[in-house]
Protein backbone atom coordinates (compact mmCIF):
# COMPACT_ATOMS: atom_id res chain seq x y z
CA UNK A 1 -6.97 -17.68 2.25
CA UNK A 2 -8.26 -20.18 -0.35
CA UNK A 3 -9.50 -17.17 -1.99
CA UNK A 4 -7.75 -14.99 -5.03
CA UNK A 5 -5.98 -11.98 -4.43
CA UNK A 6 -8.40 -9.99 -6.55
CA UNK A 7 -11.30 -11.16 -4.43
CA UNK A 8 -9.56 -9.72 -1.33
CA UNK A 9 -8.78 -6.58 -3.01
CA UNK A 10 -12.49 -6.30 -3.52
CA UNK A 11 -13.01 -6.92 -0.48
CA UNK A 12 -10.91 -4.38 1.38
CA UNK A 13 -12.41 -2.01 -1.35
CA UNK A 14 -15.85 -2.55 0.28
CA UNK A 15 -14.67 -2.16 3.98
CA UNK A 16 -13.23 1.20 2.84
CA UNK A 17 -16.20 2.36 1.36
CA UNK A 18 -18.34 0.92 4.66
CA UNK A 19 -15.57 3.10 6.63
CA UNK A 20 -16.79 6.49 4.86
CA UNK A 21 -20.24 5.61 5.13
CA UNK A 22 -20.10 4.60 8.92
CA UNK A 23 -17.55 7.86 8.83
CA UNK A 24 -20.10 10.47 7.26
CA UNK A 25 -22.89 8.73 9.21
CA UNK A 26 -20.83 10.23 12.59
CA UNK A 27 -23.10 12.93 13.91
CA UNK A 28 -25.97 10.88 13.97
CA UNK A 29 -26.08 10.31 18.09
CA UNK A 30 -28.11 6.66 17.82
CA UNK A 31 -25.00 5.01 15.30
CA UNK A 32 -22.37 6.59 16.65
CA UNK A 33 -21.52 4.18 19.42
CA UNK A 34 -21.91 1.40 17.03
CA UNK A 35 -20.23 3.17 14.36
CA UNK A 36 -17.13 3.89 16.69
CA UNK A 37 -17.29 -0.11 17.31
CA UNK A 38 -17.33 -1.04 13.72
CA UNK A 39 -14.15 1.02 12.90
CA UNK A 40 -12.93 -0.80 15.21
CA UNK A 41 -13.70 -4.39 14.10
CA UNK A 42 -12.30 -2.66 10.54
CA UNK A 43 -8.89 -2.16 12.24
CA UNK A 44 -8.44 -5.62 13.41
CA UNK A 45 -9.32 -7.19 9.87
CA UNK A 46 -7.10 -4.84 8.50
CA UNK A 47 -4.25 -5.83 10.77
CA UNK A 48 -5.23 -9.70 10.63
CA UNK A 49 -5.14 -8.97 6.87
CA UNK A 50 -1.55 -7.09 7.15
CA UNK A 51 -0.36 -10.49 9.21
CA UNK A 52 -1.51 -13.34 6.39
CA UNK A 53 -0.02 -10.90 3.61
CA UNK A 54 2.92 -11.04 5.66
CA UNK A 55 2.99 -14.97 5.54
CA UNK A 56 2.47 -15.11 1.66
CA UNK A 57 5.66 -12.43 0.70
CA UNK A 58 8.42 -14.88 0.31
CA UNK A 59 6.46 -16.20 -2.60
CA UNK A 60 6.52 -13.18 -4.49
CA UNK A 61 10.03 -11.92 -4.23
CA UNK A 62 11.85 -11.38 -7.54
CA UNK A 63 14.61 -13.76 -7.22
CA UNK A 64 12.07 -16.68 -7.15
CA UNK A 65 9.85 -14.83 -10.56
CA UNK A 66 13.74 -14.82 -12.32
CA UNK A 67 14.54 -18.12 -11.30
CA UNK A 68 10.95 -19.33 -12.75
CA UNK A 69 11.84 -17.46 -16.08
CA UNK A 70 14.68 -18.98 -16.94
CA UNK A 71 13.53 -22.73 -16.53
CA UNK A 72 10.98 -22.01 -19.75
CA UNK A 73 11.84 -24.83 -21.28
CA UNK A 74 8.19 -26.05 -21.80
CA UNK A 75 4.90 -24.87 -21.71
CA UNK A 76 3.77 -25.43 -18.44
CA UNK A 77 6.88 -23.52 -16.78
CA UNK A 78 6.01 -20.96 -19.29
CA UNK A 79 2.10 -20.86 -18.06
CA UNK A 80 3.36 -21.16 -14.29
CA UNK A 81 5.83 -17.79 -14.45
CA UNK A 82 2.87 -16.05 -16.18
CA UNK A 83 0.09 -17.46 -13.24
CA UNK A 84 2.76 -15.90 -10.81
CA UNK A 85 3.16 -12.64 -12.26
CA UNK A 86 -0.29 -12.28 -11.93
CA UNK A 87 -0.63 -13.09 -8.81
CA UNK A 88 2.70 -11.13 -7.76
CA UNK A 89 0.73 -8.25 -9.24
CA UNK A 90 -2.18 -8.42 -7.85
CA UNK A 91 -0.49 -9.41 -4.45
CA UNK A 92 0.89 -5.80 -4.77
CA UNK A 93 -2.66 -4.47 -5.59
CA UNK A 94 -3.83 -5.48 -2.34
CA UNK A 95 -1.11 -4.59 -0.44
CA UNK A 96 -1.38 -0.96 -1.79
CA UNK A 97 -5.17 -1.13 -1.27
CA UNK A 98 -4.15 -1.97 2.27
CA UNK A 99 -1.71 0.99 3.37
CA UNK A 100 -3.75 3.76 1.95
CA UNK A 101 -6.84 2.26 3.35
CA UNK A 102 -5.35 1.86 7.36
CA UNK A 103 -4.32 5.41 6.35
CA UNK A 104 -7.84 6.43 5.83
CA UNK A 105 -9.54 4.26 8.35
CA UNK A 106 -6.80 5.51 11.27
CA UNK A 107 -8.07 9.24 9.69
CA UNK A 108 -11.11 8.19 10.00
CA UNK A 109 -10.89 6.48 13.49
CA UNK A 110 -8.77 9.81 15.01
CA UNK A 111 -11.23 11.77 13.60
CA UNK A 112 -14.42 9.72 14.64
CA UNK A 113 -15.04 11.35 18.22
CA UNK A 114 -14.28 15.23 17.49
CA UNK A 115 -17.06 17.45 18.28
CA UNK A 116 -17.89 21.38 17.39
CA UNK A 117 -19.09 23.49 19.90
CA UNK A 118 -21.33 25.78 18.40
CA UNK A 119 -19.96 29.00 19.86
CA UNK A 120 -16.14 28.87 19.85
CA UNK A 121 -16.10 26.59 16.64
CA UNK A 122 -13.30 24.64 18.02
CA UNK A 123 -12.74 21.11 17.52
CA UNK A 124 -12.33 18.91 20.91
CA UNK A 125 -10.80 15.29 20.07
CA UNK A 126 -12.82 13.03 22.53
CA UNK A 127 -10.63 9.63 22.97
CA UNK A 128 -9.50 9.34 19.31
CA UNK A 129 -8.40 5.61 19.69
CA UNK A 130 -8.32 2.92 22.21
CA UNK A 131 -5.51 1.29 24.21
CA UNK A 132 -5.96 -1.93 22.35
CA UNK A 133 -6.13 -0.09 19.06
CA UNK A 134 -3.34 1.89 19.79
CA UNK A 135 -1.28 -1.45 20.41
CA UNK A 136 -2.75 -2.87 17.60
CA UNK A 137 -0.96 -0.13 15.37
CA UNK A 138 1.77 -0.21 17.24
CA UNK A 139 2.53 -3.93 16.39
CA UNK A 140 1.51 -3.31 13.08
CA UNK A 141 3.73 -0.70 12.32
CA UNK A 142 7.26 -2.41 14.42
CA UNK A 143 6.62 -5.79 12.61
CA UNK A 144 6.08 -4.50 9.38
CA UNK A 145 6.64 -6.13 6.18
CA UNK A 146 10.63 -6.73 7.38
């Protein structure tokens, strides 16, 4: 994760907009198997992403921010609080980026499979997510960010 924040957030901004487009792209019976599979593969960056966030939150938390603002005794203290802010912000960019995108790709995953029969117009969910992804929530959601 040699990479900046900011390049991550764009990052998980262009797996969410490859989500709708594999999501709108549904109905279409020769991508829809591999559509299905790339959600998938989606879900497990997302949660691999969730875990190395996880990692990198002691750095940001406000006691150590306070404790670098009061040793600004020189220039370079001054310069490494600021560098820190910025990341701290855009730390929280990401991580917001994050939750409302698993929200939308679990939407999108749950709603993946559901088909209309053209007489009753009812919709029939058709395996909405797998064991494995089902687990993979799971974890995600009891480990958290605690």
């Amino acid at each position: 994760t040699s990479l900046t924040y900011s390049v991550h957030l764009t990052c998980v901004r262009l797996l969410l907009n490859l989500v709708e487009s594999i999501y709108h792209q549904r109905n279409d019976p020769s991508n829809a198997r591999d559509g299905r599979m790339l959600l998938g593969r989606i879900l497990d960056t997302f949660t691999d992403k969730f875990g190395a966030l996880k990692s990198k939150a002691d750095t940001f938390k406000v006691s150590v921010l306070q404790e670098m603002k009061k040793d600004s005794s020189n220039s370079k203290s001054v310069k490494a609080y600021n560098e820190k802010r910025k990341a701290r912000y855009e730390y929280i960019q990401l991580l917001r980026s994050l939750i409302m995108g698993m929200k939308a790709l679990l939407w999108s995953m749950t709603n993946y499979a559901q088909i209309r029969k053209q007489k009753s117009r009812t919709v029939h969910p058709v395996s909405p997510l797998s064991e494995y992804e089902v687990v993979s929530v799971s974890k995600l959601v009891a480990n958290g960010f605690s």
